[in-house]
PDB file of N, CA and C in Angstrom:
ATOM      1  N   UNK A   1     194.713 227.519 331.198  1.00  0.00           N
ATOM      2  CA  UNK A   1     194.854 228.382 330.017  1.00  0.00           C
ATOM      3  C   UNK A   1     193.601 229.242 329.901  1.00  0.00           C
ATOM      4  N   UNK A   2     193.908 230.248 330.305  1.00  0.00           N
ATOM      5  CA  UNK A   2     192.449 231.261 329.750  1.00  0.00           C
ATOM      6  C   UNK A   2     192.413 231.688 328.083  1.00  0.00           C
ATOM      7  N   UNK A   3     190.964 231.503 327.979  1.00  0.00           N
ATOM      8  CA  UNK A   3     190.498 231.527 326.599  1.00  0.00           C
ATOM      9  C   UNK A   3     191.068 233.052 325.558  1.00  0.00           C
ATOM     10  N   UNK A   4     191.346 233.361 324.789  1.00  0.00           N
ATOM     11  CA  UNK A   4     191.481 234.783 324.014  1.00  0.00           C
ATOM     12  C   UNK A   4     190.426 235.307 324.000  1.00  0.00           C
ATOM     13  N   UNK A   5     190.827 236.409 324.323  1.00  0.00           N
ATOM     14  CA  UNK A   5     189.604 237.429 324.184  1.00  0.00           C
ATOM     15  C   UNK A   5     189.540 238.183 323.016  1.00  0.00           C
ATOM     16  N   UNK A   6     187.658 238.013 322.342  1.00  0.00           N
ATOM     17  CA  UNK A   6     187.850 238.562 320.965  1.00  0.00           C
ATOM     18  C   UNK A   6     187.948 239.972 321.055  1.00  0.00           C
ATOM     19  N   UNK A   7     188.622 240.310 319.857  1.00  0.00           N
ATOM     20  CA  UNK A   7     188.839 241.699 319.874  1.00  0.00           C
ATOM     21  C   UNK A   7     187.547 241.940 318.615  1.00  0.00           C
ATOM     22  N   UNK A   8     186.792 243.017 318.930  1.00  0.00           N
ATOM     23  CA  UNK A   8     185.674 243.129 318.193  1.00  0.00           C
ATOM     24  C   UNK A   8     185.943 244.623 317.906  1.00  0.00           C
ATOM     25  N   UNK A   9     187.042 245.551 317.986  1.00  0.00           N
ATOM     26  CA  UNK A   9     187.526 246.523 317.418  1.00  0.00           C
ATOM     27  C   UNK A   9     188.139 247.099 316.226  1.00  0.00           C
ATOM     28  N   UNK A  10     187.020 248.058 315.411  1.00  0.00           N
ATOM     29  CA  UNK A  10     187.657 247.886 314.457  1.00  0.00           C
ATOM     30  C   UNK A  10     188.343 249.471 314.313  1.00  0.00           C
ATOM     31  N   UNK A  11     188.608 249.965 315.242  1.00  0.00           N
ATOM     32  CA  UNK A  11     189.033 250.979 315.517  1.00  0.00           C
ATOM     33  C   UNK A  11     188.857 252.505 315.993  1.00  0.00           C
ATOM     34  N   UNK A  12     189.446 253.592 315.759  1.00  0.00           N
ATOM     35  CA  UNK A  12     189.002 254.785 316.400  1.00  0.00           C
ATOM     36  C   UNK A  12     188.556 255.761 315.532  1.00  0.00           C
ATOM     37  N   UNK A  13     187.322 256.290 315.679  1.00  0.00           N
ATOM     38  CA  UNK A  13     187.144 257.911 315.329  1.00  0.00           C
ATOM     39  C   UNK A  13     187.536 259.107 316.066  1.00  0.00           C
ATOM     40  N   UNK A  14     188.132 259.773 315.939  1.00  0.00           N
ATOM     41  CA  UNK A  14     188.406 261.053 316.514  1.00  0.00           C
ATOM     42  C   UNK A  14     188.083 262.007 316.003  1.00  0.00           C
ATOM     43  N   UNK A  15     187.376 262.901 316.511  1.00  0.00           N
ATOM     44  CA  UNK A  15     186.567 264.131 315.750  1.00  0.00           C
ATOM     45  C   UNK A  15     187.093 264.642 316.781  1.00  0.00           C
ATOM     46  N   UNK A  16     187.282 266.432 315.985  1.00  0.00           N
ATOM     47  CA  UNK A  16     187.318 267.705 316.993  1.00  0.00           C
ATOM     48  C   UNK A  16     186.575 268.639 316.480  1.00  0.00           C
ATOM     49  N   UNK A  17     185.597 268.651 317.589  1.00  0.00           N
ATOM     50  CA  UNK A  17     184.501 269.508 317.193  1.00  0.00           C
ATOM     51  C   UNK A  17     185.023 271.118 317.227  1.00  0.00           C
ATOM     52  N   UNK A  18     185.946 271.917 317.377  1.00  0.00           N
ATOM     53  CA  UNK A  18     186.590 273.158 317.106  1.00  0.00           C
ATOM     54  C   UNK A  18     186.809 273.033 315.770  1.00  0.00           C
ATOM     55  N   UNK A  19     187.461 272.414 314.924  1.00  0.00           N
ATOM     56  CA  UNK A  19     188.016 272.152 313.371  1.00  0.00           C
ATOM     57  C   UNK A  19     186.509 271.643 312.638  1.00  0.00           C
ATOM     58  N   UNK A  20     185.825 271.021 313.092  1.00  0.00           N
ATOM     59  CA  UNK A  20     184.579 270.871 312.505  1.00  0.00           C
ATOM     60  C   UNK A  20     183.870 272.411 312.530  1.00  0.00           C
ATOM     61  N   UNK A  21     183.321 272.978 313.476  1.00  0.00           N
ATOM     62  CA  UNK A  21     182.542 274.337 313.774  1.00  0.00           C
ATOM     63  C   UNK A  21     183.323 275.315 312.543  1.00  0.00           C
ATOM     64  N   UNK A  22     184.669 275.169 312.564  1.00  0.00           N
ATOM     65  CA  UNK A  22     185.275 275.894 311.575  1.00  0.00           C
ATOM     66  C   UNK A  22     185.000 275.463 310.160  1.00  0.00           C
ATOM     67  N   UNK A  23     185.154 274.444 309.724  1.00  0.00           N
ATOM     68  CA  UNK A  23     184.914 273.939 308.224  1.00  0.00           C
ATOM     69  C   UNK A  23     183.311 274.466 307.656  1.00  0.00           C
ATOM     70  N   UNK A  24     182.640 274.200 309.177  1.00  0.00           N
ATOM     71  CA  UNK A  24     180.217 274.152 309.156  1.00  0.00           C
ATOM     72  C   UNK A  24     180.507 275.814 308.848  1.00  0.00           C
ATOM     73  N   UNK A  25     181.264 276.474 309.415  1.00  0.00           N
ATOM     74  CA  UNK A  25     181.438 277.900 308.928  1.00  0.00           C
ATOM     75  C   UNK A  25     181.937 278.385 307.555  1.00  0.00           C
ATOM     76  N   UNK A  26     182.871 278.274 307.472  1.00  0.00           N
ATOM     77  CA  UNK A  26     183.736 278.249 306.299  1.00  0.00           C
ATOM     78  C   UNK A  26     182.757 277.865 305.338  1.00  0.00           C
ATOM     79  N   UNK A  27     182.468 276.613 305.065  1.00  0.00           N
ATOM     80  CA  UNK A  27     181.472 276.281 303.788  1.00  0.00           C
ATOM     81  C   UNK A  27     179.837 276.588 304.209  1.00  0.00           C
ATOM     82  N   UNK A  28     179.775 277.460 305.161  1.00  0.00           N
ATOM     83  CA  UNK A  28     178.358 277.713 305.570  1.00  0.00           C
ATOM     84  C   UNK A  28     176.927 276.355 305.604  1.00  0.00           C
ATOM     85  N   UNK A  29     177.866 275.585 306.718  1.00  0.00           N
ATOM     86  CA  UNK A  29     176.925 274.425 306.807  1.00  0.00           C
ATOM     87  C   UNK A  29     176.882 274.387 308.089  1.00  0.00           C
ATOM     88  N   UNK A  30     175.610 273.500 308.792  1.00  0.00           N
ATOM     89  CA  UNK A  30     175.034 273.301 309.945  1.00  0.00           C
ATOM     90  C   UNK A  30     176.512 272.529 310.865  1.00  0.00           C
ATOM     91  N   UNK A  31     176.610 273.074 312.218  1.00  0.00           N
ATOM     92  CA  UNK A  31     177.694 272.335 312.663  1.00  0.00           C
ATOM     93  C   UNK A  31     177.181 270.895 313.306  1.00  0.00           C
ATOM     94  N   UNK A  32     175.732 270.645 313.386  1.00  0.00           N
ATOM     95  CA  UNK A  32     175.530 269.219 313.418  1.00  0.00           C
ATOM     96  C   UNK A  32     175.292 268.337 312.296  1.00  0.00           C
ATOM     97  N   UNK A  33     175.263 268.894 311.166  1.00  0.00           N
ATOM     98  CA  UNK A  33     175.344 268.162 309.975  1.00  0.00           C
ATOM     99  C   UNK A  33     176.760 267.739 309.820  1.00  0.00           C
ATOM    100  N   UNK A  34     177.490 268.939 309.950  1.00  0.00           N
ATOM    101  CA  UNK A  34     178.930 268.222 309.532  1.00  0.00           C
ATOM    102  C   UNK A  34     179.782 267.676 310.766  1.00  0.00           C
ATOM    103  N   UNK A  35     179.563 267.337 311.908  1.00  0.00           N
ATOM    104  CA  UNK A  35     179.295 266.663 312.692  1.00  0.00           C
ATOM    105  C   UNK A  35     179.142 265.058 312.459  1.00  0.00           C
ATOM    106  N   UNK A  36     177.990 265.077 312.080  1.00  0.00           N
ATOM    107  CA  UNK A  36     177.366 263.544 311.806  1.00  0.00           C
ATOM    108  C   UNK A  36     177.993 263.372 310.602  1.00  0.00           C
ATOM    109  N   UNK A  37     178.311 264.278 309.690  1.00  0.00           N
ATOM    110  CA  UNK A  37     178.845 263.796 308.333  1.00  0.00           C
ATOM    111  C   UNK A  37     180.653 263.496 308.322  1.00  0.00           C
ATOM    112  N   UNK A  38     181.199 263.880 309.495  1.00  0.00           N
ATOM    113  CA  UNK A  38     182.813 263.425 309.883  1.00  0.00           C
ATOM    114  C   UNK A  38     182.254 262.036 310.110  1.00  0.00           C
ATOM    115  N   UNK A  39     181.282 261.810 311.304  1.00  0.00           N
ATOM    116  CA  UNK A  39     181.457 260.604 311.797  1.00  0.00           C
ATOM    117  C   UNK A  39     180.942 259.113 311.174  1.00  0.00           C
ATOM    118  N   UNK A  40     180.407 259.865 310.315  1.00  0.00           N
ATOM    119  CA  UNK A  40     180.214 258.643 309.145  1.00  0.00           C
ATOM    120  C   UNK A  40     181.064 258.326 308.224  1.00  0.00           C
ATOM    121  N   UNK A  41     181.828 259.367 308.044  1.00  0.00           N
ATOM    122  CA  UNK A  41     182.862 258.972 307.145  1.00  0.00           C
ATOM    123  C   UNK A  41     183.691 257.939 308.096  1.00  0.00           C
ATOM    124  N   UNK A  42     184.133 258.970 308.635  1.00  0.00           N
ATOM    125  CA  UNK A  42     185.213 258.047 309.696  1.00  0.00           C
ATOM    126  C   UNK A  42     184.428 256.578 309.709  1.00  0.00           C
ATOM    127  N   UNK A  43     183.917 256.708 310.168  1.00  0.00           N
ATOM    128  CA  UNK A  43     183.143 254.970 310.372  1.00  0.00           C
ATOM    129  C   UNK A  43     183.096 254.336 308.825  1.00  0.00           C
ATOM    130  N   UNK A  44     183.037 254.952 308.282  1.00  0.00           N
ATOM    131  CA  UNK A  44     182.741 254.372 306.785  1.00  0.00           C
ATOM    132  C   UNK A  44     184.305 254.012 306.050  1.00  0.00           C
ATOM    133  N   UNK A  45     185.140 254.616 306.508  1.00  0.00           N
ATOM    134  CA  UNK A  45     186.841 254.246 306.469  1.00  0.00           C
ATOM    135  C   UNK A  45     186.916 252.570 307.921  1.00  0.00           C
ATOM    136  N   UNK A  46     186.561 253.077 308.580  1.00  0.00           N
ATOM    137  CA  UNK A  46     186.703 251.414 309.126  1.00  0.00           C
ATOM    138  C   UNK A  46     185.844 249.983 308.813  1.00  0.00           C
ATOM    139  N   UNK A  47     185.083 250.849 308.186  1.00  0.00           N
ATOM    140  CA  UNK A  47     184.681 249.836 307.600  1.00  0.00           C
ATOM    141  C   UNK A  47     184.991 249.112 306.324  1.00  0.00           C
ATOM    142  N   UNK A  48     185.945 250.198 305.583  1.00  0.00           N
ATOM    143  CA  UNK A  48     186.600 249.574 304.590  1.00  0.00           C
ATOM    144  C   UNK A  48     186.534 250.597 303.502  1.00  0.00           C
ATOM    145  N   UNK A  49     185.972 251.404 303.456  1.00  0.00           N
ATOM    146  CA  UNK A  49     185.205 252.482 302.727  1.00  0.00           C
ATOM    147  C   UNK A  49     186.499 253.460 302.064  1.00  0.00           C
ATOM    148  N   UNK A  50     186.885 253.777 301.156  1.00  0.00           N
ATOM    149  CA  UNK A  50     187.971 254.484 300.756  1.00  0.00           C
ATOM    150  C   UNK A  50     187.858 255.569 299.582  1.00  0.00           C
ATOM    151  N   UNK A  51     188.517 256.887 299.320  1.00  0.00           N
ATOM    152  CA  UNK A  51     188.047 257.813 298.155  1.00  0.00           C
ATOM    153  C   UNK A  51     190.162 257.804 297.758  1.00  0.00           C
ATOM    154  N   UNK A  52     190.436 256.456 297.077  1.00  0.00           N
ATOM    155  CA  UNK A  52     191.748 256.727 297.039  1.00  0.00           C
ATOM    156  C   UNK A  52     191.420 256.791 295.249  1.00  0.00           C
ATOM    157  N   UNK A  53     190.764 256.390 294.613  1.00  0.00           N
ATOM    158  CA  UNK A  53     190.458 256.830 293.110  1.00  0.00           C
ATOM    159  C   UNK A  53     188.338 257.495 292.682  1.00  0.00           C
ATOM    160  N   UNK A  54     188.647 257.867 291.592  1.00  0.00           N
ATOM    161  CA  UNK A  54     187.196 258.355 291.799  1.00  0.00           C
ATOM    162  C   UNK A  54     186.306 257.564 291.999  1.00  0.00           C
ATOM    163  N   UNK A  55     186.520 255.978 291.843  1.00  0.00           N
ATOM    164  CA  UNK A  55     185.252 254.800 292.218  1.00  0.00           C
ATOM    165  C   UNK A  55     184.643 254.629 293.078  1.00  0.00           C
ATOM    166  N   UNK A  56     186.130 254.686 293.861  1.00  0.00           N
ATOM    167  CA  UNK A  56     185.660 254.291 294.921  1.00  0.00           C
ATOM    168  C   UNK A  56     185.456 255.764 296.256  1.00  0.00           C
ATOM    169  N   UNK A  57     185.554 256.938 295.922  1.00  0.00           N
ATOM    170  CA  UNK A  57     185.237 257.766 296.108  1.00  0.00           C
ATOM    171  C   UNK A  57     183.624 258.387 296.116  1.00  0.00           C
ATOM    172  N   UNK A  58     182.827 257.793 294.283  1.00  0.00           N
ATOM    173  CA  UNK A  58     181.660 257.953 294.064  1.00  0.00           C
ATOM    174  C   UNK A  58     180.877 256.640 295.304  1.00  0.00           C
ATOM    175  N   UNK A  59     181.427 255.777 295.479  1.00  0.00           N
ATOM    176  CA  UNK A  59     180.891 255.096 296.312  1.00  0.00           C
ATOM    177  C   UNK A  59     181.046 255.171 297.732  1.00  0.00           C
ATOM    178  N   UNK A  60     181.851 255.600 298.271  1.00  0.00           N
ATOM    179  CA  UNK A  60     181.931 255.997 299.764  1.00  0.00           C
ATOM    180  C   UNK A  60     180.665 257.764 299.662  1.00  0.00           C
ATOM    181  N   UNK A  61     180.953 258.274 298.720  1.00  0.00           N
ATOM    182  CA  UNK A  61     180.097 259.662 298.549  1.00  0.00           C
ATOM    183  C   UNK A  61     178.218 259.400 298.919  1.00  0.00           C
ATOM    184  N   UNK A  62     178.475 258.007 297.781  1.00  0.00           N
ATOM    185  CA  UNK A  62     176.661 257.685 297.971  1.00  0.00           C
ATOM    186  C   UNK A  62     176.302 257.067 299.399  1.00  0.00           C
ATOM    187  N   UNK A  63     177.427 255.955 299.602  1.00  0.00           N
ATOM    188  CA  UNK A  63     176.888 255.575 301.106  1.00  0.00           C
ATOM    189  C   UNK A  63     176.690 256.572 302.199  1.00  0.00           C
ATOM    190  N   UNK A  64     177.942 257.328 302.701  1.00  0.00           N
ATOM    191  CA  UNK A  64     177.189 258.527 303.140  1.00  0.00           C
ATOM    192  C   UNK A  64     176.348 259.033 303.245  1.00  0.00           C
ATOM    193  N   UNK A  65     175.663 259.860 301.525  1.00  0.00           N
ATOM    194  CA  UNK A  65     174.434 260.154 301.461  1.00  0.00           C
ATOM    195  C   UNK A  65     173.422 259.207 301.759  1.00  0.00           C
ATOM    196  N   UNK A  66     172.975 257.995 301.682  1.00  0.00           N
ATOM    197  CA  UNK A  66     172.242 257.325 302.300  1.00  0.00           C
ATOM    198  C   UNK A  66     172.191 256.838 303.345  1.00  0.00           C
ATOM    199  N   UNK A  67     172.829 256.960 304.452  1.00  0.00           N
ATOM    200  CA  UNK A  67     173.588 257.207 305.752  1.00  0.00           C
ATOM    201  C   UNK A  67     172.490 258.704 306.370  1.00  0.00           C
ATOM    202  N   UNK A  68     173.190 259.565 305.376  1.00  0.00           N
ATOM    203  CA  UNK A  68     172.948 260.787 306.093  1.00  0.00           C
ATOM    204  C   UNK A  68     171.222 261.323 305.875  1.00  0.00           C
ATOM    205  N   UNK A  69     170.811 260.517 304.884  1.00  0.00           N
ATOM    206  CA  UNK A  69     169.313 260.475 304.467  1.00  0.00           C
ATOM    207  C   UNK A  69     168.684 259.994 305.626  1.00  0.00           C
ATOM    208  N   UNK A  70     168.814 258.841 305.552  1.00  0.00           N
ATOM    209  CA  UNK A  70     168.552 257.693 306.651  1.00  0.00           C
ATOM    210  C   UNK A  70     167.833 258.735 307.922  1.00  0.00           C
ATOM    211  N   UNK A  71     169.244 259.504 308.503  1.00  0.00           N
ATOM    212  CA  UNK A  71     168.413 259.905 309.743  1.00  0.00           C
ATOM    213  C   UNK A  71     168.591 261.499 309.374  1.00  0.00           C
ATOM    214  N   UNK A  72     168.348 261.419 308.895  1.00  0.00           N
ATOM    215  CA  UNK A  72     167.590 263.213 308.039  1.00  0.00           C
ATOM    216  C   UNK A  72     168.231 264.238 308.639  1.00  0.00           C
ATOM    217  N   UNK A  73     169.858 264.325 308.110  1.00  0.00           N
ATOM    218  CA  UNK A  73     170.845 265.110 307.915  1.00  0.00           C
ATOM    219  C   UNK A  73     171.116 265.453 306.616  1.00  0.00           C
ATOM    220  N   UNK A  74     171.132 266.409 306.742  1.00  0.00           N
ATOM    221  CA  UNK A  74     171.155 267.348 304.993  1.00  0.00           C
ATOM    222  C   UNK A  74     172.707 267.650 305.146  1.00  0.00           C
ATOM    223  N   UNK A  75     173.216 267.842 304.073  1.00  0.00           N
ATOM    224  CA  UNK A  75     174.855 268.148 303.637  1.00  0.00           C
ATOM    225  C   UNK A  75     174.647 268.964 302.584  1.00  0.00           C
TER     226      UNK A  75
END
């Protein structure tokens, strides 16, 4: 009997950096800021992180920002 293998996946981000370059334009922001600021979200949704009412919205908003502080990305 071979042992199970853990699954330590907690899933996928997919970014497209064409639809990003467009948005960093559109709202006249850096396209590596909003860049790093998709991929934290995204990561911040697998991790459990959700903006389905304003609570929990103000709180996925701040983690981010301290996320994006952290390694000195401005939004």
């Amino acid at each position: 009997i071979e042992p199970k293998e853990e699954n330590n996946l907690l899933g996928e981000i997919l970014l497209c950096p064409t639809r990003i370059k467009k948005v960093a334009k559109r709202y006249k922001k850096d396209f590596k800021g909003e860049l790093a600021f998709n991929f934290i979200h995204g990561f911040l949704h697998l991790l459990g992180y959700n903006h389905k009412n304003t609570k929990d919205t103000r709180e996925m908003r701040k983690k981010e920002r301290e996320i994006l502080n952290k390694i000195k990305i401005a939004i």
